[in-house]
N, C-alpha and C. Protein backbone atom coordinates (compact mmCIF):
# COMPACT_ATOMS: atom_id res chain seq x y z
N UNK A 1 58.02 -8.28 28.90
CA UNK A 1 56.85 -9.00 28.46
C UNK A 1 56.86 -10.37 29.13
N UNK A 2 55.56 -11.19 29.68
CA UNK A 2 55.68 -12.35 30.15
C UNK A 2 55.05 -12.61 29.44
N UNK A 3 54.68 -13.77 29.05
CA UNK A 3 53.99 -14.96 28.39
C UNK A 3 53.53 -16.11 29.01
N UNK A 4 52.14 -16.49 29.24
CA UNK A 4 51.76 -17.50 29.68
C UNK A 4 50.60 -18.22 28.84
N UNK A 5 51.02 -19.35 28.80
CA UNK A 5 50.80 -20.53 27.82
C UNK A 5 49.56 -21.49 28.66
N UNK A 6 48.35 -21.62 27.88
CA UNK A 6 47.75 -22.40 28.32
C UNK A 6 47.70 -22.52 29.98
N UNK A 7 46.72 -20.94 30.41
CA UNK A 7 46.34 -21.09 31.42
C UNK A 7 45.06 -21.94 31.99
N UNK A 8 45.51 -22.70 32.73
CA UNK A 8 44.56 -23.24 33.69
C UNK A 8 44.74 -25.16 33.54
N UNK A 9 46.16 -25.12 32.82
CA UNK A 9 46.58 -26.41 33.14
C UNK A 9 47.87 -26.44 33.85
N UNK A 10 48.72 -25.44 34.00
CA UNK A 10 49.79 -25.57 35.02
C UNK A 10 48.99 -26.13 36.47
N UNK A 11 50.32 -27.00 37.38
CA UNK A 11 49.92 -27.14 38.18
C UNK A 11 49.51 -26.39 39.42
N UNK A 12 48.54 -27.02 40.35
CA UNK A 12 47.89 -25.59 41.11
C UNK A 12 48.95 -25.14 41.80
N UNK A 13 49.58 -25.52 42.53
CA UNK A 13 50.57 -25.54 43.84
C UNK A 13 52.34 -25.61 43.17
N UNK A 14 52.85 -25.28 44.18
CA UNK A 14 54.54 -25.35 43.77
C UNK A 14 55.23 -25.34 44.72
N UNK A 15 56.13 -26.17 45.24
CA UNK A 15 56.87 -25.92 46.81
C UNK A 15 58.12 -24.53 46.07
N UNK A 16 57.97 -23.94 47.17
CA UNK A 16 59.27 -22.53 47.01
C UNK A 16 59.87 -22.30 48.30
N UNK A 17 60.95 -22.90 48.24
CA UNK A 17 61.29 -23.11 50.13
C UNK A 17 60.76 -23.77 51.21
N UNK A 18 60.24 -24.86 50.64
CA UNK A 18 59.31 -25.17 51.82
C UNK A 18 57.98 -24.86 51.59
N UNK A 19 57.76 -23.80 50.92
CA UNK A 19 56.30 -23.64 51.11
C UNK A 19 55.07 -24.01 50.11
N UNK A 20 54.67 -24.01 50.11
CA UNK A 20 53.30 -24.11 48.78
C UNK A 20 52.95 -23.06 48.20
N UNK A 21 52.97 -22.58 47.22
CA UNK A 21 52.81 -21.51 46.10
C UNK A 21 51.48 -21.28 44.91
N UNK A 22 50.91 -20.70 44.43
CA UNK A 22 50.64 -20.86 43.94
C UNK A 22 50.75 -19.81 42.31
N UNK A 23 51.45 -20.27 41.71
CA UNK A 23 53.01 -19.17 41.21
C UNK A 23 52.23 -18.30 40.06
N UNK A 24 51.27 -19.02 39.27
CA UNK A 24 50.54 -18.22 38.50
C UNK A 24 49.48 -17.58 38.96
N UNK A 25 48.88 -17.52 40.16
CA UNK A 25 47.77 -16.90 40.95
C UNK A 25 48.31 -15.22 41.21
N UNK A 26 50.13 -15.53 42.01
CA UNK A 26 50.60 -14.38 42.29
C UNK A 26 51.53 -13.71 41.11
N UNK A 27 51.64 -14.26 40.14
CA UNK A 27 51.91 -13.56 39.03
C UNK A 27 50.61 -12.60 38.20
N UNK A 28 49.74 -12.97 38.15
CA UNK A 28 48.36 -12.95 37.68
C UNK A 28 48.24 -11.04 38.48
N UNK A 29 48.02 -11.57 39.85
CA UNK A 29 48.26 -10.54 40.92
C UNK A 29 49.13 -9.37 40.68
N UNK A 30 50.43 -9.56 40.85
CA UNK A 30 51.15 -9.29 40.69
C UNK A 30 51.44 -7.78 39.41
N UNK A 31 51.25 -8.92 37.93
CA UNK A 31 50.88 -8.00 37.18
C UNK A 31 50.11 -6.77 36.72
N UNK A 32 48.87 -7.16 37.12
CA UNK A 32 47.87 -6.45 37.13
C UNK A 32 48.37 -5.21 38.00
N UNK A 33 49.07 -4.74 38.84
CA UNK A 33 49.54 -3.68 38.95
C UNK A 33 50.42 -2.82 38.12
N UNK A 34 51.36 -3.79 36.97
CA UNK A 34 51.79 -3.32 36.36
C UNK A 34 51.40 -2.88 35.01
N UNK A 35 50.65 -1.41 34.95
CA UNK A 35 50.22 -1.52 33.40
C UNK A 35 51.05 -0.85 32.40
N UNK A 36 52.35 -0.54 33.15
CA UNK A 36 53.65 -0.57 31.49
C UNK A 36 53.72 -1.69 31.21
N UNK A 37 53.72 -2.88 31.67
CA UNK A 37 54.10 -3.93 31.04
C UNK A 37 53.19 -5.22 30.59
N UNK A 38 53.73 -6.07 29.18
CA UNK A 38 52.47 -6.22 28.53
C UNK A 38 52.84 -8.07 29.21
N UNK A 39 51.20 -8.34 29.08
CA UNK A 39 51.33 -9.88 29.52
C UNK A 39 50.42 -10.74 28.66
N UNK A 40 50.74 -11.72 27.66
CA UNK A 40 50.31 -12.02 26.84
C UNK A 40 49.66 -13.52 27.35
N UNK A 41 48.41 -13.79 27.25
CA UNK A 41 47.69 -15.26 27.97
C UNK A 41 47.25 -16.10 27.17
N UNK A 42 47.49 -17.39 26.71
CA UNK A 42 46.49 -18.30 26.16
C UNK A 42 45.74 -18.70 27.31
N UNK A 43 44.39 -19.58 26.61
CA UNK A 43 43.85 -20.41 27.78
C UNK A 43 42.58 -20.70 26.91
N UNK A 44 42.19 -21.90 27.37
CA UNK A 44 41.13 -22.64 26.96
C UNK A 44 39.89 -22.51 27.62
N UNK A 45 40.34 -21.70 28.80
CA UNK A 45 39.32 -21.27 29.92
C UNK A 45 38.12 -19.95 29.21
N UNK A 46 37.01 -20.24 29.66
CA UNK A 46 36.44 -18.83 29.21
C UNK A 46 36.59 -17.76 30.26
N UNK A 47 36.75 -16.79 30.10
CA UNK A 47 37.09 -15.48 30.88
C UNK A 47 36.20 -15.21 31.72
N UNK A 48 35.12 -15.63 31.57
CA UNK A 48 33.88 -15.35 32.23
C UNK A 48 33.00 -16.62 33.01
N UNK A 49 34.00 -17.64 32.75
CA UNK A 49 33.58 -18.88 33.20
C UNK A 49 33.53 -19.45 34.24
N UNK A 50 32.76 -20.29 34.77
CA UNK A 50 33.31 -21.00 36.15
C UNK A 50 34.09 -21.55 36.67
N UNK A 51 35.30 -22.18 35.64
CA UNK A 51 36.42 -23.10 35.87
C UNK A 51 37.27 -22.09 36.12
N UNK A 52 37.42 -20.46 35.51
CA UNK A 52 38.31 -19.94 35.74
C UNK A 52 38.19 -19.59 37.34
N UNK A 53 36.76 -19.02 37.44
CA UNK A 53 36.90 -18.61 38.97
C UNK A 53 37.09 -19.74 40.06
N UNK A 54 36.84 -21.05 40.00
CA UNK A 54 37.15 -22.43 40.69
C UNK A 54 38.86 -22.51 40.84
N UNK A 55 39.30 -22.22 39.65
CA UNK A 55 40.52 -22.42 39.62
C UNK A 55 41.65 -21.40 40.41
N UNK A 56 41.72 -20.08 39.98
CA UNK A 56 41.84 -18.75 40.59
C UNK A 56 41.07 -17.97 41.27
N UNK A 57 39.67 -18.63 41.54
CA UNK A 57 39.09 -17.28 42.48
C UNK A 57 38.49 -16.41 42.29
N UNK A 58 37.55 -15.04 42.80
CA UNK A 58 36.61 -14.06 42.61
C UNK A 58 37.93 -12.68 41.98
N UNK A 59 38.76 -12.44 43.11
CA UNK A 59 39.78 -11.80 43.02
C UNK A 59 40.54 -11.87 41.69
N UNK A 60 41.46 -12.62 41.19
CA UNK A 60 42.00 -13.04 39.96
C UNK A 60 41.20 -13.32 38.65
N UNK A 61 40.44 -13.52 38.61
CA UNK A 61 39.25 -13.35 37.86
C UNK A 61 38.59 -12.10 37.64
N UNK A 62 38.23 -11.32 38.42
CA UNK A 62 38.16 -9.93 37.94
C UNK A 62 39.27 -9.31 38.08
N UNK A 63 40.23 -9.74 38.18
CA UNK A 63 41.67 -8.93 37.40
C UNK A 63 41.82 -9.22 36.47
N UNK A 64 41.74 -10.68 36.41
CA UNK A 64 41.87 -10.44 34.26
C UNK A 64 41.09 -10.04 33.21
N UNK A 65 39.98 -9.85 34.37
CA UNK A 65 38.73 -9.53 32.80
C UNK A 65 39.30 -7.57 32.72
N UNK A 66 39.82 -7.22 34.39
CA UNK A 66 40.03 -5.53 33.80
C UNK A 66 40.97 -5.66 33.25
N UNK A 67 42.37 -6.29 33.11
CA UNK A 67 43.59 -5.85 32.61
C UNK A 67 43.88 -6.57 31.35
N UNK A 68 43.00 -7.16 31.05
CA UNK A 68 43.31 -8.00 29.28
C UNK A 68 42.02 -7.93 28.09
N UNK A 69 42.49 -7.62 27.08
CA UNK A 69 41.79 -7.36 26.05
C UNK A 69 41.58 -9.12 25.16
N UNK A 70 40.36 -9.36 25.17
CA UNK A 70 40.17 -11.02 24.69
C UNK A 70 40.07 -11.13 22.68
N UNK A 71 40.61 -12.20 22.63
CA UNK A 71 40.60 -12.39 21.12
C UNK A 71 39.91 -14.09 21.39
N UNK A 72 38.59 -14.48 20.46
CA UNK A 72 38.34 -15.86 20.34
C UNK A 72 38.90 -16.13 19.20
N UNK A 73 39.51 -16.92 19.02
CA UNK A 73 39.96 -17.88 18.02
C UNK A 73 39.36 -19.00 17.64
N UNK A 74 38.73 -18.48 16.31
CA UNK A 74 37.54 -20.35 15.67
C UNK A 74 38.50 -20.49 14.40
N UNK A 75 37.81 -21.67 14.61
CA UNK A 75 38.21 -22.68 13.38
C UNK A 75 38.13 -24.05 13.89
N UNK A 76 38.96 -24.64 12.95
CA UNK A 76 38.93 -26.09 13.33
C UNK A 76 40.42 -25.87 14.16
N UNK A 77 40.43 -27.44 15.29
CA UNK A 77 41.40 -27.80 15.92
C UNK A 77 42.58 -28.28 15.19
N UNK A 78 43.48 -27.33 15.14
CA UNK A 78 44.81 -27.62 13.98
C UNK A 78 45.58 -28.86 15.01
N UNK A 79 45.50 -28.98 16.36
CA UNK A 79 46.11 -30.00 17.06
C UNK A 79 46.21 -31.70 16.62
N UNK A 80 45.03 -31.94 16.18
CA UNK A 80 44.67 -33.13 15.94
C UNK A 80 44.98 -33.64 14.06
N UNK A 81 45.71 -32.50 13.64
CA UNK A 81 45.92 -32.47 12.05
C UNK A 81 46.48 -33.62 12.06
């Protein structure tokens, strides 16, 4: 199981040897081939939104809308309690 927390505020880029990465783009990727295994996402982003595709792209963006099942969560902001 992976877990990723509040997508779409990690940073974009990551050096990995030298190079520039972009580590949740190719995880994102990555997964989506794997459908034994489960990948659990927050994010403040809407799924269908523009920031997501600005952020990740046409590609990664319609991978997550096929490979994840969405839950909205309302209420009030328990953060600011």
């Amino acid at each position: 199981m992976l877990g990723i927390q509040d997508l779409g505020c990690e940073p974009q880029e990551s050096l990995y040897m030298g190079n520039r990465v972009d580590v949740v783009r190719q995880l994102i990727e990555y997964r989506g081939d794997k459908t034994d295994e489960i990948t659990l996402i927050t994010s403040n982003l809407k799924i269908n939104g523009e920031k997501l595709v600005n952020r990740y792209g046409d590609r990664v963006a319609s991978r997550l809308n096929e490979m994840c099942n969405y839950f909205e969560i309302k209420g009030k902001d328990r953060r600011k309690l």
